[in-house]
N, C-alpha and C. Protein backbone atom coordinates (compact mmCIF):
# COMPACT_ATOMS: atom_id res chain seq x y z
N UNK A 1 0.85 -1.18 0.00
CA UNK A 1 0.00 0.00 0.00
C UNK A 1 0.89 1.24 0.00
N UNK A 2 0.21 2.67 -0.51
CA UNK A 2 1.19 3.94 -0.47
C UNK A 2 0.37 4.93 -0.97
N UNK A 3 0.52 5.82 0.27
CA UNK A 3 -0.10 6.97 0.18
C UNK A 3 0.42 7.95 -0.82
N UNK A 4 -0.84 8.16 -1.54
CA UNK A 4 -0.92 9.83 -2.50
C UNK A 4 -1.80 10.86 -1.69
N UNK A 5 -1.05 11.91 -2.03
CA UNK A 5 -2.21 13.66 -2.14
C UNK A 5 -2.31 13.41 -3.57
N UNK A 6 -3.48 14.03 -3.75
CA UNK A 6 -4.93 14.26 -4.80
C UNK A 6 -4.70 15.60 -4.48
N UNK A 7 -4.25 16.48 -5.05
CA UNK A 7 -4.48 18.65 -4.57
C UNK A 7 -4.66 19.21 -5.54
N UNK A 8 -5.30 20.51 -5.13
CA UNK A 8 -5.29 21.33 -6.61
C UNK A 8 -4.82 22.62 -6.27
N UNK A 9 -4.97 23.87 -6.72
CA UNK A 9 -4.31 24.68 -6.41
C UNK A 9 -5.75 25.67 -6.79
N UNK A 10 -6.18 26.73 -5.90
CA UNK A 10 -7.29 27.45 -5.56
C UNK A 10 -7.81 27.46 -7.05
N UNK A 11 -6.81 28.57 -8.40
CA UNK A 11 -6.88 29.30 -9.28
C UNK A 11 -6.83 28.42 -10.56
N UNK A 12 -6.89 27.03 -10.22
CA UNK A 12 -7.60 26.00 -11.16
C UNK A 12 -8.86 25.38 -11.25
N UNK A 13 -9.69 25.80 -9.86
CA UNK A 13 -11.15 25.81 -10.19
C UNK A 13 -11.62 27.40 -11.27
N UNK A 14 -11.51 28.05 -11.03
CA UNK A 14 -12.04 28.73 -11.93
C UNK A 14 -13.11 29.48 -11.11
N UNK A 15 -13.69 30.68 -12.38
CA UNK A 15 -14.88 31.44 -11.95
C UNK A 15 -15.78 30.85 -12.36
N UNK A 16 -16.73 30.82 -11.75
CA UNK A 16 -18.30 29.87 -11.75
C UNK A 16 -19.07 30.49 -10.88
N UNK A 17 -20.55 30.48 -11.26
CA UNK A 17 -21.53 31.37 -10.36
C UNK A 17 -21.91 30.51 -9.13
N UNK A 18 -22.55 30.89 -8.69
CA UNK A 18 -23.01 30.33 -7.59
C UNK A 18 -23.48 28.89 -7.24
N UNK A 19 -24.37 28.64 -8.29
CA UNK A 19 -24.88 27.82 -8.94
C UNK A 19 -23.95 26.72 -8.91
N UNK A 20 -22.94 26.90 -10.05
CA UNK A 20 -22.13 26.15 -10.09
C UNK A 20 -21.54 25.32 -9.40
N UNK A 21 -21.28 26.21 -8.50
CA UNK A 21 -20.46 25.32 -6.79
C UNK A 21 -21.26 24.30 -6.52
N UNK A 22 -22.70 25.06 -6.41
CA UNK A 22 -23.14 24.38 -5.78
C UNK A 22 -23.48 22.73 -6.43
N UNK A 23 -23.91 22.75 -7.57
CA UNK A 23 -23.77 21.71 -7.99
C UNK A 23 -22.47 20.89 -7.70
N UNK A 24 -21.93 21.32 -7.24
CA UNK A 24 -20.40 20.27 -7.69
C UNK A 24 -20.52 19.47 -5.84
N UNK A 25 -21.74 19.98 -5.20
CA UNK A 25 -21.50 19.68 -3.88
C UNK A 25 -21.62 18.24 -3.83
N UNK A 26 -22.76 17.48 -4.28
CA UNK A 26 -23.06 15.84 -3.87
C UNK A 26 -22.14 15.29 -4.97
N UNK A 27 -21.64 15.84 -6.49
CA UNK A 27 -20.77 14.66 -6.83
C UNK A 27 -19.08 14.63 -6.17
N UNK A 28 -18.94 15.64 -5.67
CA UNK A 28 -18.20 15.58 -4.70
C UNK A 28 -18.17 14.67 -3.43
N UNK A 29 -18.83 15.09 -2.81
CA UNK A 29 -19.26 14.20 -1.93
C UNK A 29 -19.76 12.70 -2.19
N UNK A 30 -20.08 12.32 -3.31
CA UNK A 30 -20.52 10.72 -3.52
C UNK A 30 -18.88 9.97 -3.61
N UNK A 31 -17.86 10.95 -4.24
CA UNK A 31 -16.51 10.57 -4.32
C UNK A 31 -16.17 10.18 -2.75
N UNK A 32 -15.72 10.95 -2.02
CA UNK A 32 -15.64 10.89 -0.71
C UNK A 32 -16.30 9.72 0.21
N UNK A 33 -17.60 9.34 -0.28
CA UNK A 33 -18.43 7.95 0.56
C UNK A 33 -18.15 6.85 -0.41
N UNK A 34 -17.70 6.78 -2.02
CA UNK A 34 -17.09 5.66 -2.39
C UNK A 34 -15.59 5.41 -1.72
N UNK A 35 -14.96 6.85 -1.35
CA UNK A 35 -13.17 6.41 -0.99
C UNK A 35 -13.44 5.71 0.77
N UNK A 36 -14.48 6.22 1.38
CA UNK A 36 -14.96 5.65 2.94
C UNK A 36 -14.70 3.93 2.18
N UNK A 37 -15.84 3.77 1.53
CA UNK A 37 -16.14 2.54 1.65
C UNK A 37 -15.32 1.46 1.07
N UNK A 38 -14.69 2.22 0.06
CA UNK A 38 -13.72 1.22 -0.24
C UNK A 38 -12.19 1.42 0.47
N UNK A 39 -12.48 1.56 1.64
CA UNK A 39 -11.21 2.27 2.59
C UNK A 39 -9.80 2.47 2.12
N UNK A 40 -10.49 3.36 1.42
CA UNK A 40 -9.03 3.90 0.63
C UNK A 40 -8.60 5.73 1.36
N UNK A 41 -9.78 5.98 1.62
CA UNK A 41 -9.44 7.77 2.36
C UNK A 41 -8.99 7.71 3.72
N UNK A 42 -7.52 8.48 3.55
CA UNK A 42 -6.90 8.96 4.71
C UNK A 42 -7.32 10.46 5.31
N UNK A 43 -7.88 11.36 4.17
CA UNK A 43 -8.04 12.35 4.45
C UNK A 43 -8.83 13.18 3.82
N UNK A 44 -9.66 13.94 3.18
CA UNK A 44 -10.19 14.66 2.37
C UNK A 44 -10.41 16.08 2.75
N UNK A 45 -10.42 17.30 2.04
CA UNK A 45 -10.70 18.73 2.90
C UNK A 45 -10.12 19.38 2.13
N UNK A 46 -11.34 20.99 1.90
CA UNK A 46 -10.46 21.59 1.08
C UNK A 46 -10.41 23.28 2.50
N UNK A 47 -9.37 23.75 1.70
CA UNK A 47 -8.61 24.70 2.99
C UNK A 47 -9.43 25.88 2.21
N UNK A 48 -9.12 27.41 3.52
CA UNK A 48 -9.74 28.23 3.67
C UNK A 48 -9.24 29.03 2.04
N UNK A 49 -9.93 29.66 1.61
CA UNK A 49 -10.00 30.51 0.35
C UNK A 49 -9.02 31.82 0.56
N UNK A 50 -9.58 32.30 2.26
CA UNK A 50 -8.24 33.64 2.24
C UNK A 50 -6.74 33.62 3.05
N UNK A 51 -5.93 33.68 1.41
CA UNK A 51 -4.36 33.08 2.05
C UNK A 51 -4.22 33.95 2.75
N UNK A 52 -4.53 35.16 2.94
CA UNK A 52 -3.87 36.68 3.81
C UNK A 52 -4.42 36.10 5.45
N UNK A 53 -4.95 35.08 5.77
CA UNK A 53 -5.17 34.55 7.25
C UNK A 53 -4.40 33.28 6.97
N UNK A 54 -3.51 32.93 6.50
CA UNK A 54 -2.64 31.48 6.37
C UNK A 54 -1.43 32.59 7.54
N UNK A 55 -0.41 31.29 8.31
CA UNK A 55 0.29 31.59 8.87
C UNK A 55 1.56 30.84 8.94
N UNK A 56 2.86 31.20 9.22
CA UNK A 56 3.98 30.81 8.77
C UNK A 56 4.82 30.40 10.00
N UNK A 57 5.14 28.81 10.19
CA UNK A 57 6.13 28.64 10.97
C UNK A 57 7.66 28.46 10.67
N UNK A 58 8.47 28.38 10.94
CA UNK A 58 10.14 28.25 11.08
C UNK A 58 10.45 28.08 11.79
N UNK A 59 11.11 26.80 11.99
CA UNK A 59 11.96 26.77 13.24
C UNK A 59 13.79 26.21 12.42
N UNK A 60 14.34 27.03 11.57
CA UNK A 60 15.30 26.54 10.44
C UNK A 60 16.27 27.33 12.08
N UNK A 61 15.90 28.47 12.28
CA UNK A 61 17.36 28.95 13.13
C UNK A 61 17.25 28.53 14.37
N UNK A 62 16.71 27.18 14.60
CA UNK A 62 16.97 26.44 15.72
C UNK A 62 15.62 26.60 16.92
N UNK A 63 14.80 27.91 16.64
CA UNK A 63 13.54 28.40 17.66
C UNK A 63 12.60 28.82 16.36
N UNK A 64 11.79 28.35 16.95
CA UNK A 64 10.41 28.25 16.32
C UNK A 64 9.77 29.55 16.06
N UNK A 65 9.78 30.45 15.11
CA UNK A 65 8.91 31.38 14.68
C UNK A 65 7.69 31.48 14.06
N UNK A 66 6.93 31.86 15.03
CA UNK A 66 5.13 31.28 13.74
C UNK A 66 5.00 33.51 13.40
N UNK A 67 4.93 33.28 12.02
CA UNK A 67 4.49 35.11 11.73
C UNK A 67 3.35 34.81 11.22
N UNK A 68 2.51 36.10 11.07
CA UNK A 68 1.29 35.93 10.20
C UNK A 68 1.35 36.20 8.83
N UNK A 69 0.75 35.38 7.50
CA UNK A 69 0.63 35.56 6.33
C UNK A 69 1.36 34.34 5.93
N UNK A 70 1.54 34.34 4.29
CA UNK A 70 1.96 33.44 3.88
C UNK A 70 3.64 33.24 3.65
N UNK A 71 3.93 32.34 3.54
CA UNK A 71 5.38 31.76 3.54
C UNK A 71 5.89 32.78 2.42
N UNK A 72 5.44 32.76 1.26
CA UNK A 72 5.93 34.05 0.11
C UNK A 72 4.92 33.95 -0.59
N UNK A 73 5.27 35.06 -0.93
CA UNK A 73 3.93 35.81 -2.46
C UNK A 73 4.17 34.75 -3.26
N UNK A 74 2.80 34.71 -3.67
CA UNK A 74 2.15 33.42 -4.79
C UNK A 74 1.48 33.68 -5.55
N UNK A 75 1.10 33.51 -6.64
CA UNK A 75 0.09 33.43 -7.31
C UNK A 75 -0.91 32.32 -7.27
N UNK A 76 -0.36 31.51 -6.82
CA UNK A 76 -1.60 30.12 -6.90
C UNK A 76 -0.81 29.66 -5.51
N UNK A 77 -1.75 29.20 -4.79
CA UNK A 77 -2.24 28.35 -3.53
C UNK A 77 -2.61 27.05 -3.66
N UNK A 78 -2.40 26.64 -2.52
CA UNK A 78 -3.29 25.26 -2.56
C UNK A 78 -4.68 25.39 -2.12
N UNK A 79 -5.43 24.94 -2.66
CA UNK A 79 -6.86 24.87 -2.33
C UNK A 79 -7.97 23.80 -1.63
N UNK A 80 -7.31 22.99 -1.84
CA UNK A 80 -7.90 21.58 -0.80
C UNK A 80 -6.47 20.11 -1.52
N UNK A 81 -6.99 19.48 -0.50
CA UNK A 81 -5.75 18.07 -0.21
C UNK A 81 -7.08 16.67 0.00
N UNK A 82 -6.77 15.82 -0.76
CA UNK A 82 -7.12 14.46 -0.40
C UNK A 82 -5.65 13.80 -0.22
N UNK A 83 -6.11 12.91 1.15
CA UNK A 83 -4.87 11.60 0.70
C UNK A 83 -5.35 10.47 0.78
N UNK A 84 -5.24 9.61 0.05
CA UNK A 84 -5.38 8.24 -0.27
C UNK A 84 -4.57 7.11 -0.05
N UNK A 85 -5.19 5.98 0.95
CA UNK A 85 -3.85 4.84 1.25
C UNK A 85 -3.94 3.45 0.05
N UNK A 86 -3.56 3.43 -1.18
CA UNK A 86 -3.97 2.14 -2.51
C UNK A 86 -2.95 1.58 -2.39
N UNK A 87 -3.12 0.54 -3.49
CA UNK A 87 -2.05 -0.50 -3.06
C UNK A 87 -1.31 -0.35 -4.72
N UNK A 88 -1.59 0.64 -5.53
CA UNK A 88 -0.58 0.78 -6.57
C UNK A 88 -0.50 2.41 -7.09
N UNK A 89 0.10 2.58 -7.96
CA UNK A 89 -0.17 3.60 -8.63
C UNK A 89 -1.52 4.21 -9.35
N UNK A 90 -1.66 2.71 -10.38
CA UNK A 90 -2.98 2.42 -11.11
C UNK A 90 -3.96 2.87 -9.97
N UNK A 91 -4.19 2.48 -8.75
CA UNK A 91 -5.47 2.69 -7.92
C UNK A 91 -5.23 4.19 -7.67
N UNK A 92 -4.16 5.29 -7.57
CA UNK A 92 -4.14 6.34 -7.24
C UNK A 92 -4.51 7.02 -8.63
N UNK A 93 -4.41 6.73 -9.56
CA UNK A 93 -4.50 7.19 -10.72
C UNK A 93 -6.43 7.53 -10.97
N UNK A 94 -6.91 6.00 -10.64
CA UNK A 94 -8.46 6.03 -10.55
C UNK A 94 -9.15 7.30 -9.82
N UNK A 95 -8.49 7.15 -8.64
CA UNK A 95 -9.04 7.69 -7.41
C UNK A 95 -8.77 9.68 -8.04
N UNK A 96 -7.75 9.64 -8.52
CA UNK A 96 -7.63 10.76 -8.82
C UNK A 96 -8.52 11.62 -9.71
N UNK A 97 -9.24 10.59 -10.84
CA UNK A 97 -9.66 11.21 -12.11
C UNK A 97 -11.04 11.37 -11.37
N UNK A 98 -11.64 10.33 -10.19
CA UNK A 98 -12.64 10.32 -9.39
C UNK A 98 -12.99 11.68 -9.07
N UNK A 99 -12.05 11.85 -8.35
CA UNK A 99 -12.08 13.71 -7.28
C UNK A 99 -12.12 14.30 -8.21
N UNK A 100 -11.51 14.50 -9.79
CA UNK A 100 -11.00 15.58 -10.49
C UNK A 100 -12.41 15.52 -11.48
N UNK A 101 -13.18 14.58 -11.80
CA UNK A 101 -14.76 14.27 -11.98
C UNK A 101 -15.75 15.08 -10.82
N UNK A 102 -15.66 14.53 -9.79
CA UNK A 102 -16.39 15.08 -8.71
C UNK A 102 -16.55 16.35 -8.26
N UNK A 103 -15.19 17.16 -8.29
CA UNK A 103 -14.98 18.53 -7.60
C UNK A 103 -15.14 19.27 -9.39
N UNK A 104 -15.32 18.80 -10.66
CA UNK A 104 -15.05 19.89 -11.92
C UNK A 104 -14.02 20.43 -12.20
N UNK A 105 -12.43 20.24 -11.54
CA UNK A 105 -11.49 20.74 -11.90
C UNK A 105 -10.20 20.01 -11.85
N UNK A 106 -9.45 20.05 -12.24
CA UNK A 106 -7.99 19.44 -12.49
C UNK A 106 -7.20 19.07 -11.21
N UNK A 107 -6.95 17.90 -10.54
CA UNK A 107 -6.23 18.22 -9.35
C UNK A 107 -4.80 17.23 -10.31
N UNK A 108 -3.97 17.01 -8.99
CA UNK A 108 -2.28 16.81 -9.60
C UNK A 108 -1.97 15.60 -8.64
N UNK A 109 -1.28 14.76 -8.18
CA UNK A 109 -1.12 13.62 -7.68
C UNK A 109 0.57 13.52 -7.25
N UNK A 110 0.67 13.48 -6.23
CA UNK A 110 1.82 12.95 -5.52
C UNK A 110 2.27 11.56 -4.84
N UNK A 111 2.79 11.05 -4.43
CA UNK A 111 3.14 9.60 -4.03
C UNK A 111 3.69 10.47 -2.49
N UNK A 112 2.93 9.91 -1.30
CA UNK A 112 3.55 10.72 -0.10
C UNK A 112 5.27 9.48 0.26
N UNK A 113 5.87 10.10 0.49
CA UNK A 113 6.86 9.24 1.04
C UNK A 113 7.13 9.00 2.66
């Protein structure tokens, strides 16, 4: 078995009305109660929309500094994280096109080490 993140980055969903979202809510969510059941979800959640309340720790010079804001200016963020525990690539690959079906937008796939 080996865990992947499933992520996308905020400014790859796109503009969409209201509407839109909202639709994307239950096939989203039907993704999420197939990864329950076929106990493949370690994690699912997508993070807050305003990076200007994200906050920054360091502890590189030996003591721990938490400041407020983001680590550095970005243009694109992360926007939500699934992780998934499969037993190949092929199954992370599925699971991926799943969420990226479900949520309407492109996410990207990592192998956690």
């Amino acid at each position: 078995m080996g865990q992947y993140a499933i992520y996308f980055n905020q400014q790859w969903v796109g503009d969409h009305a209201a509407e839109w979202f909202q639709s994307r809510v239950e096939p989203s969510a039907a993704v999420i109660r197939e990864m329950k059941q076929a106990g493949v979800l370690v994690f699912a959640g997508g993070l807050d929309e305003r990076i200007q309340d994200a906050f920054h720790a360091d502890a590189t010079s030996g003591t721990p500094i938490v400041t407020d804001g983001p680590y550095a200016e970005t243009t694109e963020f992360l926007g939500g994280i699934t992780v998934i525990d499969v037993p190949d690539e092929e199954a992370a690959r599925y699971w991926a096109g799943r969420v990226a079906e479900g949520c309407g937008w492109p996410q990207e796939v990592r192998r956690c080490q």
